[in-house]
N, C-alpha and C. Protein backbone atom coordinates (compact mmCIF):
# COMPACT_ATOMS: atom_id res chain seq x y z
N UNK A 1 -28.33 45.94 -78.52
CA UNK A 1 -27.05 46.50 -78.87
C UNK A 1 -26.95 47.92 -78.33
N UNK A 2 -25.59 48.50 -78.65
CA UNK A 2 -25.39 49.73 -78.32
C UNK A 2 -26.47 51.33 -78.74
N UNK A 3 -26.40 52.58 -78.23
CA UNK A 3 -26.99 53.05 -78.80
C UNK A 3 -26.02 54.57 -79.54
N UNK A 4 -25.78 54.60 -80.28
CA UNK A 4 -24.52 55.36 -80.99
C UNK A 4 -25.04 56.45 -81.54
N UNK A 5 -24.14 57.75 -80.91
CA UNK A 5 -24.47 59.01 -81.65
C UNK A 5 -23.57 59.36 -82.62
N UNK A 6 -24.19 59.93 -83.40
CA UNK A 6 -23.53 60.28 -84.56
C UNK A 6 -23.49 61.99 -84.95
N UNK A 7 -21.88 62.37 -84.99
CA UNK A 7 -21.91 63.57 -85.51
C UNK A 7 -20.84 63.98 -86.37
N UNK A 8 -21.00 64.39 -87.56
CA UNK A 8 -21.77 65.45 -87.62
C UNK A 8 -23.00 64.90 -88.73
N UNK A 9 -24.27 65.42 -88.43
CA UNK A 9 -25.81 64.95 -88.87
C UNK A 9 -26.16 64.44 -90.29
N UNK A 10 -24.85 64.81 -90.68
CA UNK A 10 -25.50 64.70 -92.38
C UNK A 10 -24.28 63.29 -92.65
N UNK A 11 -24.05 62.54 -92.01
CA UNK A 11 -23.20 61.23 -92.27
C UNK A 11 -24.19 60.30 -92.59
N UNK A 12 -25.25 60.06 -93.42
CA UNK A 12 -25.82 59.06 -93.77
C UNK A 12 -24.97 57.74 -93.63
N UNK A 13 -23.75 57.91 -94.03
CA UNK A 13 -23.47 56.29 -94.63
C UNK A 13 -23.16 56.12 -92.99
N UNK A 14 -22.54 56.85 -91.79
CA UNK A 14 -22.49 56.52 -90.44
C UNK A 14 -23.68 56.32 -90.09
N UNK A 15 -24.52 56.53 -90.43
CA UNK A 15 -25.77 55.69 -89.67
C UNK A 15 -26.56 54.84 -90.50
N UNK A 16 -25.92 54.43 -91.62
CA UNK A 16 -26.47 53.17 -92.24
C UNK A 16 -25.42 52.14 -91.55
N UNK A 17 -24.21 52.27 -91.49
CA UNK A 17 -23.06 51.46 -90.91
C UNK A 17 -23.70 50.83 -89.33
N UNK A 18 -23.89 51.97 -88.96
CA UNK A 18 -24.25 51.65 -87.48
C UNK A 18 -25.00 50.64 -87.24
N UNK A 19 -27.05 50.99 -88.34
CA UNK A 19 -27.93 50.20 -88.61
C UNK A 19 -27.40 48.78 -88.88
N UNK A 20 -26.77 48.82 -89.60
CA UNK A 20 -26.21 47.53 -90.60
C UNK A 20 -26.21 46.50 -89.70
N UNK A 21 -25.12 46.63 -88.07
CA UNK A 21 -24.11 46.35 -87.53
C UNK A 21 -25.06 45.84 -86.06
N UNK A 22 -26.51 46.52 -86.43
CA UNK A 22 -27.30 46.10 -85.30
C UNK A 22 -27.23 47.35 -84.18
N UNK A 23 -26.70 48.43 -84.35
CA UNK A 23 -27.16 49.14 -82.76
C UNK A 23 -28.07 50.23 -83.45
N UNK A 24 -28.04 51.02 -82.57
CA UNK A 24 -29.52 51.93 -83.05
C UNK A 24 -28.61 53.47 -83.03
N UNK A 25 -28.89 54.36 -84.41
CA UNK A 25 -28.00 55.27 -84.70
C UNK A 25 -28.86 56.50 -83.46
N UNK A 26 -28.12 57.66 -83.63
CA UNK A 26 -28.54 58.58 -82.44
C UNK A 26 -27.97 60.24 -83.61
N UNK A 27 -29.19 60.66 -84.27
CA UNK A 27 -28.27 61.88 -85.16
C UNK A 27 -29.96 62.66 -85.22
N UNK A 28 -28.98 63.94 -85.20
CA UNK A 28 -30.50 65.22 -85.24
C UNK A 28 -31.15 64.81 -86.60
N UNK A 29 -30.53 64.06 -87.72
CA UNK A 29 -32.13 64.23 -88.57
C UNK A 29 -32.65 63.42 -88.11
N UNK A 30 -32.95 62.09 -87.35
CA UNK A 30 -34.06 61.47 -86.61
C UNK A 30 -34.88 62.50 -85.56
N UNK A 31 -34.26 62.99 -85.17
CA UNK A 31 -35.06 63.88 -83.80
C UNK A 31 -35.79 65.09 -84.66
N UNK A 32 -35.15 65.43 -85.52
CA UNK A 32 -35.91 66.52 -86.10
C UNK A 32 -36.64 66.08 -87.07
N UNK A 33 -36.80 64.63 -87.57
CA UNK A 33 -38.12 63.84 -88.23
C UNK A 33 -39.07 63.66 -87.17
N UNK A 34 -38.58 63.35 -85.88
CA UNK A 34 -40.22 63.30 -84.97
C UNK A 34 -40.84 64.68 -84.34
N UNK A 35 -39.69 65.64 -84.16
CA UNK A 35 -40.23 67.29 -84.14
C UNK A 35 -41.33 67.03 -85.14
N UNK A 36 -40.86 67.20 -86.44
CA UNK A 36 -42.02 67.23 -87.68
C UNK A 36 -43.62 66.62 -87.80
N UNK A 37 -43.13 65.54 -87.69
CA UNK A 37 -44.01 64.37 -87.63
C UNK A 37 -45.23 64.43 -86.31
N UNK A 38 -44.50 65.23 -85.18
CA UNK A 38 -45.46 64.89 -84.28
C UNK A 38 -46.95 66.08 -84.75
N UNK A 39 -47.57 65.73 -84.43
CA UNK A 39 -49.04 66.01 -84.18
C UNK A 39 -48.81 67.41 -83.19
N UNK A 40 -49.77 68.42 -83.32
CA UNK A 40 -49.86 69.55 -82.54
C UNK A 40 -49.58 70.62 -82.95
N UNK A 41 -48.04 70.40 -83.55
CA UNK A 41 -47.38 72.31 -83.46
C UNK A 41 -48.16 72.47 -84.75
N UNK A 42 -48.72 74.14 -84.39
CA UNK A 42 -49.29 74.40 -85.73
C UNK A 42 -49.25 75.60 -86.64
N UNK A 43 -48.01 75.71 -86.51
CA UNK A 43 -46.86 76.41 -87.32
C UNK A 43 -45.84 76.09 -87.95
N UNK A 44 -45.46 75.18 -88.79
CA UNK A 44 -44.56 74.66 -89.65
C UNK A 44 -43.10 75.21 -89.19
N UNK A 45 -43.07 76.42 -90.16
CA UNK A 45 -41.78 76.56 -89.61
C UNK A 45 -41.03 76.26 -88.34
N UNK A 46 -42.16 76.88 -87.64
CA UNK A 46 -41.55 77.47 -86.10
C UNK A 46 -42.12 75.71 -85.69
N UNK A 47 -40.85 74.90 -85.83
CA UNK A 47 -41.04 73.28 -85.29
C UNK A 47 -40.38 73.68 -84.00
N UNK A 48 -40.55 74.03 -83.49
CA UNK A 48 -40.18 74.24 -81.42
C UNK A 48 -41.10 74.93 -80.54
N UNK A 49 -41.14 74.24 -79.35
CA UNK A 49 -41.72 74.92 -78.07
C UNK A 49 -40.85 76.30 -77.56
N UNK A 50 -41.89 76.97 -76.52
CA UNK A 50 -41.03 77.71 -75.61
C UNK A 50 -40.02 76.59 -74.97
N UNK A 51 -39.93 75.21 -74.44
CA UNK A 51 -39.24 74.72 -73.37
C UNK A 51 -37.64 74.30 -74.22
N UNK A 52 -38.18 73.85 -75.29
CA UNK A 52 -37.08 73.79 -76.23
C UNK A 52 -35.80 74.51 -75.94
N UNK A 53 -35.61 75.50 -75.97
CA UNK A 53 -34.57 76.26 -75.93
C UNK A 53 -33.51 75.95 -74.32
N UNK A 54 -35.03 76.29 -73.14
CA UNK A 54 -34.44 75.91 -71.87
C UNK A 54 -33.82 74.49 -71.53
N UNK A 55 -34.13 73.66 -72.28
CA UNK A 55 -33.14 72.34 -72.37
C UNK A 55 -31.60 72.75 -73.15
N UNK A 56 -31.04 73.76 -73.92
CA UNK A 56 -30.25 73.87 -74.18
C UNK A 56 -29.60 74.44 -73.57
N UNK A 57 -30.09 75.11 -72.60
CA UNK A 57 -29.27 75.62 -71.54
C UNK A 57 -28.89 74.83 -70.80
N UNK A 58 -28.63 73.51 -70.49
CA UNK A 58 -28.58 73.26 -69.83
C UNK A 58 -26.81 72.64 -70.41
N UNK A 59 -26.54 72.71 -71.35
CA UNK A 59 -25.38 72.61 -72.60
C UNK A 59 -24.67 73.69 -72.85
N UNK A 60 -25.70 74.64 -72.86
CA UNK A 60 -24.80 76.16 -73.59
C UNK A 60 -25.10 77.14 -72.68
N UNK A 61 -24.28 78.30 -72.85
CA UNK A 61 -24.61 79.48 -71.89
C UNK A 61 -25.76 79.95 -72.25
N UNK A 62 -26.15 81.05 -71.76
CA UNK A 62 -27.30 82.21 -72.15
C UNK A 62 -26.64 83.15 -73.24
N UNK A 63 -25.36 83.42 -73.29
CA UNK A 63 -25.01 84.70 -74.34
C UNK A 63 -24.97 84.17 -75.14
N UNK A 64 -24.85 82.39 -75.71
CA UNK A 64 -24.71 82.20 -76.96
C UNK A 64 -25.84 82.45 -77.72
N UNK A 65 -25.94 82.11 -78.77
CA UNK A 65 -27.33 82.90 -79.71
C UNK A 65 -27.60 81.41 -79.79
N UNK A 66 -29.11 81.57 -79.87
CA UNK A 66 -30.44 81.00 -79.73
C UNK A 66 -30.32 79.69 -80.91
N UNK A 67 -29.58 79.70 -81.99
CA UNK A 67 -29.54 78.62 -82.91
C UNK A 67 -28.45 77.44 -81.91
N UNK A 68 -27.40 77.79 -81.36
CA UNK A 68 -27.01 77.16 -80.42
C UNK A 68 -27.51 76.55 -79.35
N UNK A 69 -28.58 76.80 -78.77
CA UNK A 69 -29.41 76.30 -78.11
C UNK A 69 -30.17 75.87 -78.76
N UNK A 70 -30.53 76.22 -79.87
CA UNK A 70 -31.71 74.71 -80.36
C UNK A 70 -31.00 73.77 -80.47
N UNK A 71 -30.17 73.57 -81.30
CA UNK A 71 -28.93 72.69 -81.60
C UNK A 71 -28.89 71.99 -80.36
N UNK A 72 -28.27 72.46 -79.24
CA UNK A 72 -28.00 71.46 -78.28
C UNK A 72 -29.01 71.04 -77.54
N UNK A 73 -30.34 71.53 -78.25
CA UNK A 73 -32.21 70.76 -77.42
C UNK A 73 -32.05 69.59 -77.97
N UNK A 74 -31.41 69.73 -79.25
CA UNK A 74 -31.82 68.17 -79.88
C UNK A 74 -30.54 67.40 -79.84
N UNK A 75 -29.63 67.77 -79.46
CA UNK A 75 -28.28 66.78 -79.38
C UNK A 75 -28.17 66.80 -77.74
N UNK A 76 -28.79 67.81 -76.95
CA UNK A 76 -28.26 66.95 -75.02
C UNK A 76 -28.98 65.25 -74.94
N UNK A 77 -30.13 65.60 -75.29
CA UNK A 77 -30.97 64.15 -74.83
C UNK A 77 -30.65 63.18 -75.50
N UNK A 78 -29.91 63.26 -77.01
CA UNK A 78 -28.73 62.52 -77.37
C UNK A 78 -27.77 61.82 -77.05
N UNK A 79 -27.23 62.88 -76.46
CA UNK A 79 -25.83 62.89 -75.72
C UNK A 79 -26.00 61.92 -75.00
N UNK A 80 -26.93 62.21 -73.86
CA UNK A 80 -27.53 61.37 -72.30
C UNK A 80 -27.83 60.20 -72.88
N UNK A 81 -28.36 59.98 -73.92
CA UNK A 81 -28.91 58.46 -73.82
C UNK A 81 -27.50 57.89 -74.63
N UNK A 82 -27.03 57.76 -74.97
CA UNK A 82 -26.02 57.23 -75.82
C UNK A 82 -25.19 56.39 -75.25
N UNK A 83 -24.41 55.23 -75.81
CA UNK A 83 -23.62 54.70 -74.89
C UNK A 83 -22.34 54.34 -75.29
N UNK A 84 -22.43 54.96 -76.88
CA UNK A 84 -21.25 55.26 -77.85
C UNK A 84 -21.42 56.15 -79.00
N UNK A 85 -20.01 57.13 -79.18
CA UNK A 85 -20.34 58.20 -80.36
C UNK A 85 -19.29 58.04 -81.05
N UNK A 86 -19.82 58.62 -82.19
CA UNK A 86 -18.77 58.92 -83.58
C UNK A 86 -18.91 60.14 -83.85
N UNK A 87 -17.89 61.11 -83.79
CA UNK A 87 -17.45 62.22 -84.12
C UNK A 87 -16.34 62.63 -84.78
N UNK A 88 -16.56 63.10 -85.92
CA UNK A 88 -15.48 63.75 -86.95
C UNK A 88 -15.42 64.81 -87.19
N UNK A 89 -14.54 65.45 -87.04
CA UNK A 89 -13.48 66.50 -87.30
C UNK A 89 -12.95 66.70 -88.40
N UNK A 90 -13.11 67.95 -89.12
CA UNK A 90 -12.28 68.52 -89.81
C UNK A 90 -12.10 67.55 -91.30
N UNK A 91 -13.48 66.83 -91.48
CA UNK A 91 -13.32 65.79 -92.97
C UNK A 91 -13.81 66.60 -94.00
């Protein structure tokens, strides 16, 4: 089936719907459960690489501030793989 992004991140019931329905959901709390999860970084908080950021550039300018670019580290490769999204506005 399809592979569907979902925004904005905190729509649980959009990505139980999705699950339900057979395609595979696409939302930063999965990506930022395998940040966590993976093995290596060994600083808790600080769950990011140096390269991290330079993938968001590739989304956002340089003057925007740095939470913007994490943000879009974990939603470009999102974006790219996806082959349908749900996005809401203003609910």
């Amino acid at each position: 089936m399809a592979k569907v992004f979902i925004y904005p991140a905190t729509s649980l019931i959009l990505s139980d719907l999705v699950a339900r329905y057979g395609h595979t959901p696409l939302s930063s709390a999965v990506a930022i459960r395998e940040r966590i999860q993976t093995a290596g970084l060994e600083s808790p908080p600080l769950q990011i690489t140096p390269e991290e950021p330079k993938k968001g550039l590739k989304w956002a300018a340089v003057e925007v501030p740095a939470g913007v670019r994490g943000r879009m580290s974990l939603y470009g490769p999102q974006i790219e793989a996806c082959e349908a999204a749900i996005i809401i506005n203003d609910a």
